[in-house]
N, C-alpha and C. Protein backbone atom coordinates (compact mmCIF):
# COMPACT_ATOMS: atom_id res chain seq x y z
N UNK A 1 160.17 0.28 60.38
CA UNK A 1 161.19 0.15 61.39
C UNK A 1 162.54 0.11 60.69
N UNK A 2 163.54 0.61 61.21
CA UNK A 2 164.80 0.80 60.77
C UNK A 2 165.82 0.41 61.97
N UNK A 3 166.44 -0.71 60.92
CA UNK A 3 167.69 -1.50 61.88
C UNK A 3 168.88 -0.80 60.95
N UNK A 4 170.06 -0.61 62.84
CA UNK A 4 170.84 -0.08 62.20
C UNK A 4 171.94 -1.30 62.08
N UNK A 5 172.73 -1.61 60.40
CA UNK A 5 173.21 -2.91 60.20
C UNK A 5 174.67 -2.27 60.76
N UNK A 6 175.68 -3.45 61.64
CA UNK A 6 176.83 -3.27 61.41
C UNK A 6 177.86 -3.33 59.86
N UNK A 7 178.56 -2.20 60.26
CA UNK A 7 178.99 -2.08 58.62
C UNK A 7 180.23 -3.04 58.84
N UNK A 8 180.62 -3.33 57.48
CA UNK A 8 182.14 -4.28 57.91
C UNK A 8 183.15 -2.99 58.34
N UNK A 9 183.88 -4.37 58.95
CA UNK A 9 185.00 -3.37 60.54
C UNK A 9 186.09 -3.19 59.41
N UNK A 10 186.77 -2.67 59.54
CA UNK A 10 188.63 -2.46 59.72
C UNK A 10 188.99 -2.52 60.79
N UNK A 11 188.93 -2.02 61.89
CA UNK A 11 189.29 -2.72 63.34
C UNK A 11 188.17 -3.77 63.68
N UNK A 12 188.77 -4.89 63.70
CA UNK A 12 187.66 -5.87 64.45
C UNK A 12 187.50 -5.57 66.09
N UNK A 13 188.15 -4.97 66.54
CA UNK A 13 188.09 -4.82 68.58
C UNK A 13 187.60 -3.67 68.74
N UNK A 14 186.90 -2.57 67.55
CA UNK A 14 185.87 -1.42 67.76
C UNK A 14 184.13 -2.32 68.04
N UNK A 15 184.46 -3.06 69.02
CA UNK A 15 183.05 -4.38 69.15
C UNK A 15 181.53 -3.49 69.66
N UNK A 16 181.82 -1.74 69.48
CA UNK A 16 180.53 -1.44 69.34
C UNK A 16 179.37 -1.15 68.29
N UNK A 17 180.76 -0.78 66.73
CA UNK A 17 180.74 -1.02 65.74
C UNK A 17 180.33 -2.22 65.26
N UNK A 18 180.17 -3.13 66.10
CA UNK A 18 179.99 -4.81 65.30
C UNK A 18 178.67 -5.22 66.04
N UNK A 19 178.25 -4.57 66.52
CA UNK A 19 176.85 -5.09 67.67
C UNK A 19 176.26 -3.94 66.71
N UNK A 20 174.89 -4.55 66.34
CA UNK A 20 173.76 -3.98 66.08
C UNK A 20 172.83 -3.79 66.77
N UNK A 21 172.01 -2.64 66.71
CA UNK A 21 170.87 -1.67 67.27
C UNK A 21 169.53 -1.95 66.58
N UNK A 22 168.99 -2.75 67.41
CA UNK A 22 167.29 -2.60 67.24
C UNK A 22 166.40 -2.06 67.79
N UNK A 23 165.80 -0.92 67.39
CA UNK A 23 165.13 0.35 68.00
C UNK A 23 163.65 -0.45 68.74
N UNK A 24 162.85 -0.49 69.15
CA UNK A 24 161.69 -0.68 70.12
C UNK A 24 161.37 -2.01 69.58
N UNK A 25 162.47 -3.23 70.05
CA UNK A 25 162.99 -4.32 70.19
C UNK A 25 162.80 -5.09 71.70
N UNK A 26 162.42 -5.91 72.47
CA UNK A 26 161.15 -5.98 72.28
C UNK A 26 160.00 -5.07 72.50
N UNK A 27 160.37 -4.09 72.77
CA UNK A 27 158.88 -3.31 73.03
C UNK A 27 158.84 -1.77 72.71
N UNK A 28 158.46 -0.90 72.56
CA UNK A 28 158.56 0.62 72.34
C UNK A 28 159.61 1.01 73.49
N UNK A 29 160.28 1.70 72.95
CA UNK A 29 161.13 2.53 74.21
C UNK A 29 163.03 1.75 74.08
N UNK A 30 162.86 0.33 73.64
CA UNK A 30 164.05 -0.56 73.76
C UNK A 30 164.58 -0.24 72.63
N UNK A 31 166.15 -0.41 73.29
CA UNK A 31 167.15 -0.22 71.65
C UNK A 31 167.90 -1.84 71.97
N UNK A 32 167.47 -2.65 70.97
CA UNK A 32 168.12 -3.92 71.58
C UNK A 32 169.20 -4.21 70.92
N UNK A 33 170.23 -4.49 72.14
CA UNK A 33 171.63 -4.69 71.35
C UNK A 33 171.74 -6.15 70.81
N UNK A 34 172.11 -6.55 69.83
CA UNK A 34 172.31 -8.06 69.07
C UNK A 34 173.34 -8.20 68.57
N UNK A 35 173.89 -8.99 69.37
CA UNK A 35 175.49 -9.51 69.48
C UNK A 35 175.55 -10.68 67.96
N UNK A 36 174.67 -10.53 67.53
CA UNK A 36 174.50 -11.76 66.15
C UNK A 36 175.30 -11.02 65.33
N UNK A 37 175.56 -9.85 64.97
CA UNK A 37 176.47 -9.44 64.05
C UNK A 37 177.85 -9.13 64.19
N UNK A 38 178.45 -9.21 65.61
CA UNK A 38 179.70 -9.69 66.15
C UNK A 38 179.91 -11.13 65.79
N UNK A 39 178.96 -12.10 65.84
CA UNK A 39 179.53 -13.50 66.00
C UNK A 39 179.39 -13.41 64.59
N UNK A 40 179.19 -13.02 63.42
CA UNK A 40 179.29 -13.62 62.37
C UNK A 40 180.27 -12.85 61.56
N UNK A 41 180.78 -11.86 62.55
CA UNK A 41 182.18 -11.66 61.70
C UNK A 41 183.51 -12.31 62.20
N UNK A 42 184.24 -12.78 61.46
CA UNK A 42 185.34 -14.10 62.13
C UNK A 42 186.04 -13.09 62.67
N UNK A 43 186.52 -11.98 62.36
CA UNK A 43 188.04 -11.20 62.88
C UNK A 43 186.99 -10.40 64.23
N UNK A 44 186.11 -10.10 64.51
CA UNK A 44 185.44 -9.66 65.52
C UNK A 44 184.83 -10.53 66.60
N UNK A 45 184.59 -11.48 66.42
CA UNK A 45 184.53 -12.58 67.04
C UNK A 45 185.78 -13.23 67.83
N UNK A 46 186.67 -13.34 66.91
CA UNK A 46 187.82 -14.07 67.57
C UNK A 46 188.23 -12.88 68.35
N UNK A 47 188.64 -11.39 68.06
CA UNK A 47 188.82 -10.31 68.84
C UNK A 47 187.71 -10.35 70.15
N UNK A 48 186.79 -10.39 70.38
CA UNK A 48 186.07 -10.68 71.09
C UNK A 48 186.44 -11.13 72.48
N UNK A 49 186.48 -12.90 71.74
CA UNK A 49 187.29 -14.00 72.76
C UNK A 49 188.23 -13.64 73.44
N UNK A 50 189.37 -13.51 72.38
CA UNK A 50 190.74 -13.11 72.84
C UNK A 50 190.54 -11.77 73.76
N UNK A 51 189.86 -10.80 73.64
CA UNK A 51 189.61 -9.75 74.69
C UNK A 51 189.26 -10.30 75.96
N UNK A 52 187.61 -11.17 76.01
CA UNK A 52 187.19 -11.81 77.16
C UNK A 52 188.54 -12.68 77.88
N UNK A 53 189.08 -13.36 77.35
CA UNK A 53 189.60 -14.36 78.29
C UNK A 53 191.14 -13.61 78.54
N UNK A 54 191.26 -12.71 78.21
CA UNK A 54 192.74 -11.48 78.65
C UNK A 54 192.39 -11.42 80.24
N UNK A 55 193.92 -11.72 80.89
CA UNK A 55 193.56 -11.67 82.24
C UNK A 55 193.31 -12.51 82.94
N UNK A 56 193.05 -13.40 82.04
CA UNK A 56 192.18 -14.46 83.29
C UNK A 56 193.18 -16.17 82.35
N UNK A 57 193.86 -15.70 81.86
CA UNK A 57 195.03 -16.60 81.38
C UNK A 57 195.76 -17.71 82.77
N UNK A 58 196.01 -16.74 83.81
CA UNK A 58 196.67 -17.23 84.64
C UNK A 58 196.33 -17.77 85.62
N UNK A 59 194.78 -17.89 86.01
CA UNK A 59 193.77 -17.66 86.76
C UNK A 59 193.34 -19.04 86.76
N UNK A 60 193.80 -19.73 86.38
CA UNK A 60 193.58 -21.54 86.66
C UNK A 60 191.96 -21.44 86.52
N UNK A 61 191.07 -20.91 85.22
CA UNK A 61 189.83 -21.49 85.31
C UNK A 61 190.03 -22.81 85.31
N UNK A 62 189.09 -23.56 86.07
CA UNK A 62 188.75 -25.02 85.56
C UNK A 62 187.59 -25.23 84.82
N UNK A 63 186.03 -24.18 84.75
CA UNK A 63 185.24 -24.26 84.00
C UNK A 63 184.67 -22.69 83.83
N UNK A 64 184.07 -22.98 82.44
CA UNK A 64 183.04 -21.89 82.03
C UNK A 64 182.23 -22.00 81.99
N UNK A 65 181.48 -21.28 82.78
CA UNK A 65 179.69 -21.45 82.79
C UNK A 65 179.25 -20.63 82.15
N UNK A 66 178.45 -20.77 81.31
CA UNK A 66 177.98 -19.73 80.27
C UNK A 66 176.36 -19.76 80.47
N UNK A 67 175.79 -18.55 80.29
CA UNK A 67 174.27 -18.22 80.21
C UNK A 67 173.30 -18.61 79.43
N UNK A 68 172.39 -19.20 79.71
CA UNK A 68 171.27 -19.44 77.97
C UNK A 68 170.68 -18.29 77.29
N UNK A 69 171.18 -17.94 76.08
CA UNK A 69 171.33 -18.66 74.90
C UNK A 69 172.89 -18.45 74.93
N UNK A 70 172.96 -16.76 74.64
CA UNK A 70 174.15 -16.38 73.48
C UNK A 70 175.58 -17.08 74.92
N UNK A 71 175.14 -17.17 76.17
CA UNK A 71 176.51 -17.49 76.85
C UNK A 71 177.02 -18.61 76.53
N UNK A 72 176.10 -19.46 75.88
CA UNK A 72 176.89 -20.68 75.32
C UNK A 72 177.80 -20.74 74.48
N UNK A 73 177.45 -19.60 73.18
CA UNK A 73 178.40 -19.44 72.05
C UNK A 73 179.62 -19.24 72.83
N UNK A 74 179.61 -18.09 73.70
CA UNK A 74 180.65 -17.10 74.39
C UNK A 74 181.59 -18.24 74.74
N UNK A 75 180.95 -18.86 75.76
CA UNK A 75 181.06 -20.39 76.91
C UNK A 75 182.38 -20.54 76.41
N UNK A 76 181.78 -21.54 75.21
CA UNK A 76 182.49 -22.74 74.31
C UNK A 76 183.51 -21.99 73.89
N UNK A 77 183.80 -21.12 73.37
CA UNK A 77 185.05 -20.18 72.53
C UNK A 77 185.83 -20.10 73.57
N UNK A 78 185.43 -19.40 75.02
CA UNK A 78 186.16 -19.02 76.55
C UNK A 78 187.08 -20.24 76.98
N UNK A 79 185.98 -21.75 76.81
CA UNK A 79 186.61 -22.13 77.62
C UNK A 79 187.85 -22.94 76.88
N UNK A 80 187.42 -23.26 75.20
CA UNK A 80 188.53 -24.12 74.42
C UNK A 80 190.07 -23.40 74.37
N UNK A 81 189.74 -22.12 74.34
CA UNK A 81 191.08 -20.64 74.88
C UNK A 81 190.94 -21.18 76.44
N UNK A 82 190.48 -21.20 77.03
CA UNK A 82 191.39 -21.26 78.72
C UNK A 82 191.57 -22.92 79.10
N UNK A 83 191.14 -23.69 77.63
CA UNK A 83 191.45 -24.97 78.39
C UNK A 83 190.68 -25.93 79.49
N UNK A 84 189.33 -25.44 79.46
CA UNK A 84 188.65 -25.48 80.81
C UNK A 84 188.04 -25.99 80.37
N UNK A 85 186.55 -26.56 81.15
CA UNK A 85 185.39 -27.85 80.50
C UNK A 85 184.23 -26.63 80.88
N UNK A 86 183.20 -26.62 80.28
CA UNK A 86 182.11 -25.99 79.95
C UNK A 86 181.01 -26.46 80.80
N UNK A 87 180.37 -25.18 81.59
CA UNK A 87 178.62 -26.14 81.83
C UNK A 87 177.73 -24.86 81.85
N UNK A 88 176.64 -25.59 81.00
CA UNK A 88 175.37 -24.53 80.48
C UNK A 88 174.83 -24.36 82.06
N UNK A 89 174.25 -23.11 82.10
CA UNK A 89 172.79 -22.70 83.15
C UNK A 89 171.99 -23.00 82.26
N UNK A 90 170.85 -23.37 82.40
CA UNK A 90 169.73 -23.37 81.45
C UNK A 90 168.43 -23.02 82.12
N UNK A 91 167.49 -22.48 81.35
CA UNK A 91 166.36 -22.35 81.99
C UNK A 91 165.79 -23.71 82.55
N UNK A 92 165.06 -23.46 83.50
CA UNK A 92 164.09 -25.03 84.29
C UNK A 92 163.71 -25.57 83.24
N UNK A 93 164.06 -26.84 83.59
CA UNK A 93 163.43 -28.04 82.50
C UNK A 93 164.14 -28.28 81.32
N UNK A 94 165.20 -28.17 81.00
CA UNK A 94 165.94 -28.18 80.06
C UNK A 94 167.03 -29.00 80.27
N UNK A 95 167.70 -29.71 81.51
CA UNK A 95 168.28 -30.44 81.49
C UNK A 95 168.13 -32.37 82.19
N UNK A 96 168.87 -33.16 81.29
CA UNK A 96 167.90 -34.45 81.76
C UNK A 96 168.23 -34.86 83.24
N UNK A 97 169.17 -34.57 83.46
CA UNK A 97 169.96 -35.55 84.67
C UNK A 97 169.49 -34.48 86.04
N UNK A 98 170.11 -34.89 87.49
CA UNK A 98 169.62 -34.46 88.34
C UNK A 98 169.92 -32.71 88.35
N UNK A 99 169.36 -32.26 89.03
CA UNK A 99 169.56 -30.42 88.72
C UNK A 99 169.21 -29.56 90.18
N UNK A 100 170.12 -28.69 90.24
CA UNK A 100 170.15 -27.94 91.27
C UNK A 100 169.14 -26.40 90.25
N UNK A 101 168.12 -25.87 91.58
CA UNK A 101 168.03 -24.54 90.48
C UNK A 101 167.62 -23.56 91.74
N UNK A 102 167.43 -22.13 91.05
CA UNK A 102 167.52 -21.00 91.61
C UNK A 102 166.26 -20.03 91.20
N UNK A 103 165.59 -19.62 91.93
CA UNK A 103 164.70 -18.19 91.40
C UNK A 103 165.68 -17.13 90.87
N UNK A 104 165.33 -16.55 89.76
CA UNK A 104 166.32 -14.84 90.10
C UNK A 104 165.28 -13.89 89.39
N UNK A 105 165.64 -12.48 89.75
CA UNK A 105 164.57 -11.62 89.00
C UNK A 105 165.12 -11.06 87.60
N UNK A 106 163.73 -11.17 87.40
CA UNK A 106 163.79 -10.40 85.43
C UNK A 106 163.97 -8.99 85.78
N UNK A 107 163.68 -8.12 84.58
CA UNK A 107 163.48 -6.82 84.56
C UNK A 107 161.74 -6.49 85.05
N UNK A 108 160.91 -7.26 84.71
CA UNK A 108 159.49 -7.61 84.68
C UNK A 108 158.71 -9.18 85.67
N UNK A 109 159.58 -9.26 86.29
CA UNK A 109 159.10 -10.68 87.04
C UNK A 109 160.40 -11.32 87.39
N UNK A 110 160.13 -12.72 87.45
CA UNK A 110 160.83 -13.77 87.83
C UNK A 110 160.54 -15.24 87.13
N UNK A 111 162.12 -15.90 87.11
CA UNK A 111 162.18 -16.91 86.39
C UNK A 111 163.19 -17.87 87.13
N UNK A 112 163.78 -19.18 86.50
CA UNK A 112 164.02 -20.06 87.14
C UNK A 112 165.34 -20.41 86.42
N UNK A 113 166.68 -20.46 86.53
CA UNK A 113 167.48 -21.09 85.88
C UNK A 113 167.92 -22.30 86.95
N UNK A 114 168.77 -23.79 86.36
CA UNK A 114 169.50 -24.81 86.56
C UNK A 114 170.47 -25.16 86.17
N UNK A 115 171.21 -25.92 87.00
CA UNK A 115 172.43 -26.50 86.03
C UNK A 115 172.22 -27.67 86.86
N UNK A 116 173.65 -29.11 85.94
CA UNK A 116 173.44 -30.58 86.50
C UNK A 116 173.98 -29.65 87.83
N UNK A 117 173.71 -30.83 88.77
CA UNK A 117 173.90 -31.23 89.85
C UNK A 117 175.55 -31.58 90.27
N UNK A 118 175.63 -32.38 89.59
CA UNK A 118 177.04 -32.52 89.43
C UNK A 118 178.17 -31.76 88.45
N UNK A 119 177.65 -30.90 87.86
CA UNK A 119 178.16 -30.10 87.35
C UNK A 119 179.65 -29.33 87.75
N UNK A 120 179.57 -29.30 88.81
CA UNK A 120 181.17 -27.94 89.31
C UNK A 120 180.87 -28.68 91.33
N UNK A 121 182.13 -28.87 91.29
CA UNK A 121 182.95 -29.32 92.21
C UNK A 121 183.21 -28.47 93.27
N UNK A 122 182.80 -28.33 94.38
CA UNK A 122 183.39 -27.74 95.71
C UNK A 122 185.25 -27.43 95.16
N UNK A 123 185.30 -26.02 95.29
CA UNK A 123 186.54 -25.36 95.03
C UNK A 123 187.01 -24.99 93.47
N UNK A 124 186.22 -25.65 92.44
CA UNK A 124 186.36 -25.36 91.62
C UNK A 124 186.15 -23.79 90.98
N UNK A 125 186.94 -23.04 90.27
CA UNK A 125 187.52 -21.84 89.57
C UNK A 125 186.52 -21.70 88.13
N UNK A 126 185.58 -20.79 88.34
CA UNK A 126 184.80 -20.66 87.64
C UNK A 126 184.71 -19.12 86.88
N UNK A 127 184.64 -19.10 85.92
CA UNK A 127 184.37 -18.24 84.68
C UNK A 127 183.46 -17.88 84.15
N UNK A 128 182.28 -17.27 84.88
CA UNK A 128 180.81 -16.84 84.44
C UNK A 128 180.78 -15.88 82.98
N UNK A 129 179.98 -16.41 82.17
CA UNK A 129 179.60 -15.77 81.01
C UNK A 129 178.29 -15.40 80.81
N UNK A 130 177.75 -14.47 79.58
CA UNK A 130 176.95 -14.10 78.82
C UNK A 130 176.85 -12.71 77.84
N UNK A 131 176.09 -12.56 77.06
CA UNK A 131 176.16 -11.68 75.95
C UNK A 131 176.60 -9.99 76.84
N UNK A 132 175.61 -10.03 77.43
CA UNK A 132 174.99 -8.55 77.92
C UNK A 132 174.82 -8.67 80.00
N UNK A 133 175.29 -7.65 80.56
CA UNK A 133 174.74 -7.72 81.82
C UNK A 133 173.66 -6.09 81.43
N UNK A 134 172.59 -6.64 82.43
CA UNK A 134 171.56 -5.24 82.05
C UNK A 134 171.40 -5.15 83.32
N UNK A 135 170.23 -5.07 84.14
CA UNK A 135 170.04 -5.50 85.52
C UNK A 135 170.73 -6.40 86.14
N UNK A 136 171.25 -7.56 86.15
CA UNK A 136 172.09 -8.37 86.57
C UNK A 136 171.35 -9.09 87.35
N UNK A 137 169.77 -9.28 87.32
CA UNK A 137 169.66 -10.12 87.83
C UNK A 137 169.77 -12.00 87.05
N UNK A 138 169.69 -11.73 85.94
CA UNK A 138 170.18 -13.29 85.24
C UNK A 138 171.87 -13.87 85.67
N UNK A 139 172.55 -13.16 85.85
CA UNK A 139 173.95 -12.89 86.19
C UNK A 139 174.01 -13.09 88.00
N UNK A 140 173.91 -12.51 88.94
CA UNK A 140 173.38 -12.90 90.04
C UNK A 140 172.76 -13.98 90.72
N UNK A 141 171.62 -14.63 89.55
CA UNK A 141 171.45 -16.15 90.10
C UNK A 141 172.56 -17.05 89.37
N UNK A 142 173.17 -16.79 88.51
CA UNK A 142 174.31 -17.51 88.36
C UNK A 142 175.48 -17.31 89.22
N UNK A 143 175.45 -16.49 89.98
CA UNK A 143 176.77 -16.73 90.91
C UNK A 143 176.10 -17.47 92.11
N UNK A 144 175.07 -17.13 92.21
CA UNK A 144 174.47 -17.74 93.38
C UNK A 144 174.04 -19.37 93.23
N UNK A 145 173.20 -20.09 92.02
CA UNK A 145 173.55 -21.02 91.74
C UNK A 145 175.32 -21.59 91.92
N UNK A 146 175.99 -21.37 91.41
CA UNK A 146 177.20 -21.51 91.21
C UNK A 146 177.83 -21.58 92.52
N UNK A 147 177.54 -20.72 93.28
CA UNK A 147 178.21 -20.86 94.92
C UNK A 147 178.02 -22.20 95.58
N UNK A 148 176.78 -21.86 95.36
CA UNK A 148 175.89 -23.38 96.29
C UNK A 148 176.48 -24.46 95.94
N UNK A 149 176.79 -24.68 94.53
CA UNK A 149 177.56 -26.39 94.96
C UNK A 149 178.84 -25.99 94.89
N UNK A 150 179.36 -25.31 95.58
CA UNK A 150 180.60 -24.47 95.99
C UNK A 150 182.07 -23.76 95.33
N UNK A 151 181.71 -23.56 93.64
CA UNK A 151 182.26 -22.65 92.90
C UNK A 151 182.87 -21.52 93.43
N UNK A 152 184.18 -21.47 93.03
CA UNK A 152 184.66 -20.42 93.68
C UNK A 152 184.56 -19.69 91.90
N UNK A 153 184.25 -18.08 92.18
CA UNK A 153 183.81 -17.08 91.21
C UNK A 153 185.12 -16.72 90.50
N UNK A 154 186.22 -16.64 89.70
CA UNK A 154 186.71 -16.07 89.32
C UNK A 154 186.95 -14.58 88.57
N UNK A 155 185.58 -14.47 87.60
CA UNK A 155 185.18 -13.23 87.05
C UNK A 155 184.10 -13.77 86.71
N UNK A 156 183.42 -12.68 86.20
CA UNK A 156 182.07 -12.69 85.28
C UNK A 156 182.31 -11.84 83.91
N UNK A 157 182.27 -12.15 82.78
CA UNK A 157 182.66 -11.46 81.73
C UNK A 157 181.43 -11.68 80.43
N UNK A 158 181.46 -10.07 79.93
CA UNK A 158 180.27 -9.83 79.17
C UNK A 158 180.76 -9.22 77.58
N UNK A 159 180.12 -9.35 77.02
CA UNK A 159 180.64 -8.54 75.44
C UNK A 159 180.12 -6.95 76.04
N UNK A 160 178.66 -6.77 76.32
CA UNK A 160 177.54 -5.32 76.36
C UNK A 160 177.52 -5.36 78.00
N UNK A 161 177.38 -4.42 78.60
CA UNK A 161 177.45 -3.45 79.42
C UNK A 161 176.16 -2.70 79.13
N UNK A 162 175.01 -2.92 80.34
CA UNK A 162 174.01 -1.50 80.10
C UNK A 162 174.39 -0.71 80.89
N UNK A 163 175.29 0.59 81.50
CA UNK A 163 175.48 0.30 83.15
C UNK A 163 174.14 1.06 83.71
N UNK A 164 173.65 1.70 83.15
CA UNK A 164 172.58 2.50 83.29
C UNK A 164 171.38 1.47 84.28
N UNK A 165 171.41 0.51 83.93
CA UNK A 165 170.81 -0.51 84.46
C UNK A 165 170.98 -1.44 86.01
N UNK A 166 172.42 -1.18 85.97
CA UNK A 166 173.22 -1.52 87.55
C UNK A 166 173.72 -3.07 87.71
N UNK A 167 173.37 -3.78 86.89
CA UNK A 167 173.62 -4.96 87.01
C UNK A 167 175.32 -5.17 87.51
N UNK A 168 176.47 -4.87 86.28
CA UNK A 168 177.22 -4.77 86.93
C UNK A 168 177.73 -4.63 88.61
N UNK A 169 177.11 -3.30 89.27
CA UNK A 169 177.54 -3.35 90.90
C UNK A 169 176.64 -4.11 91.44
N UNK A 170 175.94 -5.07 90.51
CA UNK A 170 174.99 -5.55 91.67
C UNK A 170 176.12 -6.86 91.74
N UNK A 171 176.30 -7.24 90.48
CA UNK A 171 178.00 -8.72 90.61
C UNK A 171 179.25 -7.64 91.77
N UNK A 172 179.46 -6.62 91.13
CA UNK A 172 180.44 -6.24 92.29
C UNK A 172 180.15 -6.12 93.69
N UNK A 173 178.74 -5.79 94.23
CA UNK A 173 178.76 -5.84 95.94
C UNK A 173 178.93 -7.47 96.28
N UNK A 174 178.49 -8.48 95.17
CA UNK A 174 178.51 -9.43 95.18
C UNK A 174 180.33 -10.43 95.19
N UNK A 175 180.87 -9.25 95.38
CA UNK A 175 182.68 -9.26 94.90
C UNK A 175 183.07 -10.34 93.77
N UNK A 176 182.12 -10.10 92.83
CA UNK A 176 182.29 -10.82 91.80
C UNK A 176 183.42 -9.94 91.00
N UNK A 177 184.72 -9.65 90.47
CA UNK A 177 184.88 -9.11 89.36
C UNK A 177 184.16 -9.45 87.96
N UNK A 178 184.02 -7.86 87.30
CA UNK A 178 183.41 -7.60 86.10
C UNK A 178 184.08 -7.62 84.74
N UNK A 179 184.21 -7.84 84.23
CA UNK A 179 184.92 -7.67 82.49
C UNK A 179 183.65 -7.60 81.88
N UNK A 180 184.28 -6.31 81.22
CA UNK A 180 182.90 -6.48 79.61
C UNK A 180 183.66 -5.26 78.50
N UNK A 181 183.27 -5.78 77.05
CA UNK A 181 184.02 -5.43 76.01
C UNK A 181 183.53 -3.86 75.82
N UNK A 182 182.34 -3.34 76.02
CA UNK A 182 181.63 -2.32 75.41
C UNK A 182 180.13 -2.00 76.39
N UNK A 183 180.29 -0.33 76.47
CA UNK A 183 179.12 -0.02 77.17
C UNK A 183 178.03 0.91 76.40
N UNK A 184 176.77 0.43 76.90
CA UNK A 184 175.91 1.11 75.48
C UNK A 184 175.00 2.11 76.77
N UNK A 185 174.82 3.23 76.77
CA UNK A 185 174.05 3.77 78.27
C UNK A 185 172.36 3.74 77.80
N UNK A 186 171.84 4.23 78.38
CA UNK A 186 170.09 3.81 78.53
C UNK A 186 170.15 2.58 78.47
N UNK A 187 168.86 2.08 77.69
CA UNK A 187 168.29 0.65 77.98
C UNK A 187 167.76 -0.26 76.45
């Protein structure tokens, strides 16, 4: 098997150049994109951030909700730049205190994400994150979690883009606005 490595940048904001390609990742047929070689370059990383949170400067987030795993990295960087307080989704069972949760669909089934309970405040200005939208259904139960204890959506913002996949218009019929750094087509 042959991974293709990101080479070091001279432009750090060429962020398709900095995402690496893993060919039938998990399974024959997949080219999996891995945002691990963006986060471990500092000038592509911080380019990154500073891209994601463009725009949304003025936009009074009060929190960032970020996705499990990589939306946490994203999260935390988003929200210490917008000033805002942070809260994980996590998969079921992962958090101690009381928890609101949601079904949403996989590419292959269905799964369960949560967040606290008390987490985000009726009216509060929210900043949805994660690595990649593909299908959008992981992205989708986060707005929908997120509504319910009455989050108002500000954007949803991604490093990868599949669009081939639809996720994206599935957040836009959802009148979510979209941000994302880079689009990779197939799957």
């Amino acid at each position: 098997m042959t991974i293709d490595a990101a080479p070091a940048l001279r432009d750090p904001t060429d962020f398709g150049a900095a995402i690496r390609t893993i060919p039938d990742y998990p399974k024959p047929g997949i080219l999996f994109r891995d945002i691990t070689t963006l986060l471990a370059d500092p000038a592509s990383f911080s380019a990154a951030v500073d891209a994601l949170v463009a725009g949304h400067r003025d936009d009074r987030v009060d929190l960032v909700a970020g996705i499990e795993a990589r939306g946490f990295i994203l999260g935390g960087a988003l929200a210490h730049q917008l000033s805002a307080g942070f809260v994980p989704i996590r998969k079921k069972g992962k958090l101690p205190h009381d928890t609101v949760r949601i079904a949403y669909s996989l590419e292959y089934g269905v799964d369960e994400m949560e967040m606290h309970r008390d987490a985000v405040r009726p009216g509060q200005r929210v900043l949805l994150t994660d690595d990649l939208i593909a299908t959008g259904g992981t992205a989708e139960g986060a707005v929908r979690l997120l509504r319910e204890l009455g989050a108002e959506i500000v954007a949803a913002c991604f490093v990868i883009d599949l669009p081939d996949l639809g996720g994206r218009r599935k957040l836009e019929a959802m009148g979510v606005e979209v941000r994302t750094l880079v689009a990779f087509e197939g799957h």
